[in-house]
Protein backbone atom coordinates (compact mmCIF):
# COMPACT_ATOMS: atom_id res chain seq x y z
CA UNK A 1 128.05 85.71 133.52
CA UNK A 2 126.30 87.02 130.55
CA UNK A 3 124.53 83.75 130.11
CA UNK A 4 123.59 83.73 133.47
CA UNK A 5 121.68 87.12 133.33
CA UNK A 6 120.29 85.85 129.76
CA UNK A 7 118.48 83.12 131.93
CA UNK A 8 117.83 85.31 134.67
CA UNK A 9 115.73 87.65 131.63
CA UNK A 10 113.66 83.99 130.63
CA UNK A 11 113.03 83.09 134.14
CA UNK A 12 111.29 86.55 134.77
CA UNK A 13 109.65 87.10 132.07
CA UNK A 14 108.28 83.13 132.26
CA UNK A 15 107.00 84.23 136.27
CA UNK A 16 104.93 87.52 134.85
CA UNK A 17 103.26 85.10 132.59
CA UNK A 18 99.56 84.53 134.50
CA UNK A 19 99.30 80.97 133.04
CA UNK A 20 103.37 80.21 133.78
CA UNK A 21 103.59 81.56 137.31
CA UNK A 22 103.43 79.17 140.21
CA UNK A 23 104.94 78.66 143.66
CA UNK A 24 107.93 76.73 142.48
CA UNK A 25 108.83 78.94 139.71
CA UNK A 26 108.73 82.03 141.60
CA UNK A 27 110.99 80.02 144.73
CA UNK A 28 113.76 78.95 141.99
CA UNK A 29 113.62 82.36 140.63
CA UNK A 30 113.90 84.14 143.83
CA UNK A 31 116.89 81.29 144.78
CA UNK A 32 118.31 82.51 141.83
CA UNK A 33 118.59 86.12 142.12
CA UNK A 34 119.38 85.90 145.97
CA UNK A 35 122.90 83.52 144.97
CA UNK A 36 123.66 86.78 142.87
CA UNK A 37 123.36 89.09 145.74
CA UNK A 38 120.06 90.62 144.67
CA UNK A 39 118.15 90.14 147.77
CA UNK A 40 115.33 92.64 147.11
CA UNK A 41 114.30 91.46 144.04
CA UNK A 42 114.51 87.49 145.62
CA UNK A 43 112.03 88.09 148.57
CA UNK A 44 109.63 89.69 146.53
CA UNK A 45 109.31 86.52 144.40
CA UNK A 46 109.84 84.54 147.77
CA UNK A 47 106.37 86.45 148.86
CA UNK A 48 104.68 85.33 145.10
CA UNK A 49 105.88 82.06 145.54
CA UNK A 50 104.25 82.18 149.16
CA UNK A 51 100.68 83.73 147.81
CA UNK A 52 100.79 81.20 144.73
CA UNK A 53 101.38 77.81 147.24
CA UNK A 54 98.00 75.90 146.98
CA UNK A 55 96.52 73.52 149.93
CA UNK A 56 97.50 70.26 150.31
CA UNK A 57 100.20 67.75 151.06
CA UNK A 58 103.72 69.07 151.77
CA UNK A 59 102.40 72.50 151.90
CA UNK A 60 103.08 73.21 155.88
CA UNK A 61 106.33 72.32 154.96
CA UNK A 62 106.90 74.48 151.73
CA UNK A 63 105.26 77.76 153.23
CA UNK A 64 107.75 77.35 156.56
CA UNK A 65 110.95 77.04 153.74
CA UNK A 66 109.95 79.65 151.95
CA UNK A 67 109.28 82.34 155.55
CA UNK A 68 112.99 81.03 156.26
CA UNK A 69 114.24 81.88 152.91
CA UNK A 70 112.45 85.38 153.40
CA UNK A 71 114.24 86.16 156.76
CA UNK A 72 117.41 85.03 155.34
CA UNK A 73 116.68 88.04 152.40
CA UNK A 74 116.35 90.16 155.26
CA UNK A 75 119.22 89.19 157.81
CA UNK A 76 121.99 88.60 155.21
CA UNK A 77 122.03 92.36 153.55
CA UNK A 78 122.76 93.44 157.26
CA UNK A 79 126.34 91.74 156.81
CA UNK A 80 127.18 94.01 153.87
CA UNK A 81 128.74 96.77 155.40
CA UNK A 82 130.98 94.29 157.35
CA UNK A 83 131.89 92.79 154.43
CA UNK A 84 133.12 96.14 152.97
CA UNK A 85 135.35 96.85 156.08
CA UNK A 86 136.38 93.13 156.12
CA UNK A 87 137.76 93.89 151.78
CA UNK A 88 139.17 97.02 152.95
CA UNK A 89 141.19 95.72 155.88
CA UNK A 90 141.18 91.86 155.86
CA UNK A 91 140.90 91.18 159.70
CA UNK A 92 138.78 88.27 160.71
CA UNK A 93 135.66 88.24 162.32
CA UNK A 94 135.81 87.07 165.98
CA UNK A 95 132.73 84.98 165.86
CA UNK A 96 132.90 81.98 163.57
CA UNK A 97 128.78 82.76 162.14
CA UNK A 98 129.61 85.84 161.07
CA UNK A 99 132.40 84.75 158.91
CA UNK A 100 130.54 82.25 157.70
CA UNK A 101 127.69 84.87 156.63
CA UNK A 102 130.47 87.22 155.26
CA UNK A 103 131.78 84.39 153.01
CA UNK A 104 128.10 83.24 151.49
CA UNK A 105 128.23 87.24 151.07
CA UNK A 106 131.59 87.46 149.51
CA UNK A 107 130.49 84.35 146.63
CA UNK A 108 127.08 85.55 145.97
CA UNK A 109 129.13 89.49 145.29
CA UNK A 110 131.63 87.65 143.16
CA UNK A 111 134.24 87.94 145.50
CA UNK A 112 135.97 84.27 145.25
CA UNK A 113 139.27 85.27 146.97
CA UNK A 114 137.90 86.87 150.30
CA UNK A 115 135.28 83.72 150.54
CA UNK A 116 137.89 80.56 150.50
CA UNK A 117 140.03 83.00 152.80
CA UNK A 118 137.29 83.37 155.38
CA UNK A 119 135.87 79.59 154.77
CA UNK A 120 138.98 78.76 155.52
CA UNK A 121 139.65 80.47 158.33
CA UNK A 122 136.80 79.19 159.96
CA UNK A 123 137.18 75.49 159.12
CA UNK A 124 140.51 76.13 161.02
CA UNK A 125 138.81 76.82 164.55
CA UNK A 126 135.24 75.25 163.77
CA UNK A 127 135.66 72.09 161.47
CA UNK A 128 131.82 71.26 162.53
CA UNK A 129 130.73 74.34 160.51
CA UNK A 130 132.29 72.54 156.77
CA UNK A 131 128.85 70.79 157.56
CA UNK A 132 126.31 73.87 157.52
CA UNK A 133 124.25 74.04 154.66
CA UNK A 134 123.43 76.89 152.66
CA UNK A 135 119.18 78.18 153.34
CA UNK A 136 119.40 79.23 149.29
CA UNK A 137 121.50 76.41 147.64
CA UNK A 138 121.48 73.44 150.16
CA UNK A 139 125.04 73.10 149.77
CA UNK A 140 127.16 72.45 152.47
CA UNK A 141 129.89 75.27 153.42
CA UNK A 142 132.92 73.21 152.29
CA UNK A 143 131.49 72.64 149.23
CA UNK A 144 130.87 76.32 148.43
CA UNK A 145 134.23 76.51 149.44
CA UNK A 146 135.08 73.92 147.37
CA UNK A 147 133.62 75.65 144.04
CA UNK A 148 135.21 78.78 144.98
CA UNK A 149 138.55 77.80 145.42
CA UNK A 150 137.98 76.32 142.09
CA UNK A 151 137.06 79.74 140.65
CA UNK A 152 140.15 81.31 142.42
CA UNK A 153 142.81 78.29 141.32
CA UNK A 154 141.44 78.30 137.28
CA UNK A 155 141.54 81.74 136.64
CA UNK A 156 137.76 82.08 136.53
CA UNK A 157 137.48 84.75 139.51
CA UNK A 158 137.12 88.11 138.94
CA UNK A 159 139.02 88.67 141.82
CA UNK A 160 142.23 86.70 141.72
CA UNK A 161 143.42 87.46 138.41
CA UNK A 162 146.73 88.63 139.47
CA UNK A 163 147.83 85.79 141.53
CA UNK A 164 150.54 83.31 139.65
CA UNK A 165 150.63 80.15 139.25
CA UNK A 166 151.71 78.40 142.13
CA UNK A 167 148.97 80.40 144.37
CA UNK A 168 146.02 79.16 141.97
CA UNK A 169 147.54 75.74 142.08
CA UNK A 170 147.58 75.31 145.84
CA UNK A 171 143.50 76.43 145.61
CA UNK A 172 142.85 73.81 143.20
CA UNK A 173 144.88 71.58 145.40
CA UNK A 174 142.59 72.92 148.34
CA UNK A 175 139.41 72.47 145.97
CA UNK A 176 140.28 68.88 145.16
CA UNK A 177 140.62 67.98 149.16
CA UNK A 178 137.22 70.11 150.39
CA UNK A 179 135.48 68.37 147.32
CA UNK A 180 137.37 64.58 147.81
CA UNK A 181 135.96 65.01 151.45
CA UNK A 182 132.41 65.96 150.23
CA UNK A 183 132.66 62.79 148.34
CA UNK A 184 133.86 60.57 151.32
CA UNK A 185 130.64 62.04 153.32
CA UNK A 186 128.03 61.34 150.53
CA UNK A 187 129.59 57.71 150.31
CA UNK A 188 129.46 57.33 153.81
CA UNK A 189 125.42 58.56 154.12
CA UNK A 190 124.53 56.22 151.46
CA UNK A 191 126.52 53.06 153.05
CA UNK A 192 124.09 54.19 156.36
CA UNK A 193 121.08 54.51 154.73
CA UNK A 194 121.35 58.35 156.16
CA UNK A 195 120.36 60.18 152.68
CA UNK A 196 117.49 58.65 149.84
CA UNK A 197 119.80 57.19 147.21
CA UNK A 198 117.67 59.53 144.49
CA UNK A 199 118.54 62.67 146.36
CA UNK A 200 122.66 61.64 146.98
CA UNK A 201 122.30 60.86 142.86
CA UNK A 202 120.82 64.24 142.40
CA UNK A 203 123.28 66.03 144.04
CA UNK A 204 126.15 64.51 142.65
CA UNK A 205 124.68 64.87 139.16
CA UNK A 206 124.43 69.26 140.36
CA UNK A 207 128.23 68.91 141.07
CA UNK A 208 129.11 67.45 137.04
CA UNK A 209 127.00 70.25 135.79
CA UNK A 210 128.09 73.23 138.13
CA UNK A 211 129.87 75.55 136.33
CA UNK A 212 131.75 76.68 138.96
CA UNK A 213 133.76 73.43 138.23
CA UNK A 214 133.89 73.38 135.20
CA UNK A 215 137.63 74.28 135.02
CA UNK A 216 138.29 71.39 136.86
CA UNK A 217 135.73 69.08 134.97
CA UNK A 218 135.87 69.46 131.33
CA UNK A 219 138.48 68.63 128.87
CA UNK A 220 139.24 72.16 127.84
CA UNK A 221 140.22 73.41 131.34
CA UNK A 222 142.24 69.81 132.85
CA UNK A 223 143.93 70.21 129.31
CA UNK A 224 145.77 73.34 130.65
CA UNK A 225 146.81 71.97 134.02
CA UNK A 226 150.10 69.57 135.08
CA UNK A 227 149.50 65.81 133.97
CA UNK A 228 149.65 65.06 137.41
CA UNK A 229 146.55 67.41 138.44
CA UNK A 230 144.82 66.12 135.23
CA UNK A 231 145.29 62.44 136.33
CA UNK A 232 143.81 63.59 140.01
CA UNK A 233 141.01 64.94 138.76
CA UNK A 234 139.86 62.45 136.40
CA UNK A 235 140.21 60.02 138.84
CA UNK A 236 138.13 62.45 141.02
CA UNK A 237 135.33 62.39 138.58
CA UNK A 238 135.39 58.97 137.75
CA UNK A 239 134.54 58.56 141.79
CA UNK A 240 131.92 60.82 141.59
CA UNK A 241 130.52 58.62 138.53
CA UNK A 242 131.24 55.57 140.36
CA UNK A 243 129.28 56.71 143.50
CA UNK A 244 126.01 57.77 141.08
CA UNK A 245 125.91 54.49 139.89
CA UNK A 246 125.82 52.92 143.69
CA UNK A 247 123.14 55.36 144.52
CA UNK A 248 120.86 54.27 141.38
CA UNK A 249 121.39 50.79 141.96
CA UNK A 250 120.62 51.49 145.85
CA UNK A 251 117.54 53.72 144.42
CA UNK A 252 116.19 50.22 142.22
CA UNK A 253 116.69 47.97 145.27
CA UNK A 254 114.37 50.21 147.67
């Protein structure tokens, strides 16, 4: 966390440099602080990012993202005080949407253990939903809940540090089947031509630097779990390399 607010420091102080700023800076920044909750600060670098966006191709496209981005700054901190009567008494929202916008709420707050449960929950009734994507990350809803569970199962949340061992284990469990799934999808897009192959390889190279895997990923944290869930999730990761490796070849034949 502290290195994450280290790079948070670089990043501004990089945008309130005249010759540094520019329209893509000030977007990743403002991506950046709104993952973290800080929604203020984000739209005020999505308006920079906005003013800074110079004529020409693709920039239609880039002003609409970023006005979507902008009304997601100001829609989402609505949710907040239903996600602090949804921590106090756990009761799930009747609509699957708003559970869905309480659990982006929940991870962005560092709040790993009411997230999976409401992801969850609404995979149960609405399995189309795993499928929505994220306006600030671009990741799909099972794979946020995916990284979360993760958090939750390795000890890494905040959150769940009093549940034992067989709880965290069934999350990773639940991490390695949301994320196994993932996989299956991207395979299947790039088999139907659905997805470039550069921007399936780009995605899967995000997921073997996330470090909201990185229990689950490097040798320090599989080192600690069963042989069994080791052998799983090397065998996971060797897919994932596998299926980069399809996508660049795919890439050098277009």
């Amino acid at each position: 966390k502290r290195s994450r607010e280290e790079a948070l420091d670089l990043f501004r102080k990089a945008a309130a440099l005249p010759e540094a700023a520019s329209s893509d800076l000030h977007r990743a920044l403002g991506i950046a602080l709104a993952v973290k909750g800080d929604f203020v600060e984000a739209d005020q670098h999505f308006h920079q990012a906005y003013e800074l966006t110079k004529p020409g191709a693709g920039a239609k496209a880039n002003l609409e993202g970023l006005a979507r981005l902008r009304a997601e700054c100001g829609r989402l901190p609505n949710r907040l005080p239903e996600l602090e009567a949804f921590l106090r008494e756990p009761r799930m929202p009747e609509l699957a949407k708003t559970a869905l916008d309480l659990a982006r709420l929940a991870a962005f707050t560092d709040r790993s253990l009411p997230a999976v449960a409401l992801l969850d929950h609404v995979f149960s009734g609405h399995p189309e939903l795993r499928a929505d994507r994220c306006p600030f990350l671009g990741e799909t809803a099972r794979h946020l809940a995916a990284v979360e569970a993760a958090r939750v199962g390795c000890g890494a949340a905040a959150d769940a540090q009093d549940l034992g061992e067989d709880e965290r284990s069934g999350w990773r469990e639940r991490a390695r089947q949301w994320l196994a799934q993932e996989l299956e999808e991207c395979r299947a897009e790039l088999q139907s031509k659905a997805v470039k192959p550069a921007e399936l390889r780009a995605q899967l190279l995000r997921w073997q630097h996330d470090e909201r895997l990185a229990g689950l990923r490097q040798d320090g944290g599989l080192g600690m779990l069963p042989r069994q869930e080791q052998r799983e999730w090397r065998n996971f990761w060797q897919a994932v390399d596998a299926l980069i490796g399809q996508a660049r070849s795919a890439g050098a034949r277009d």
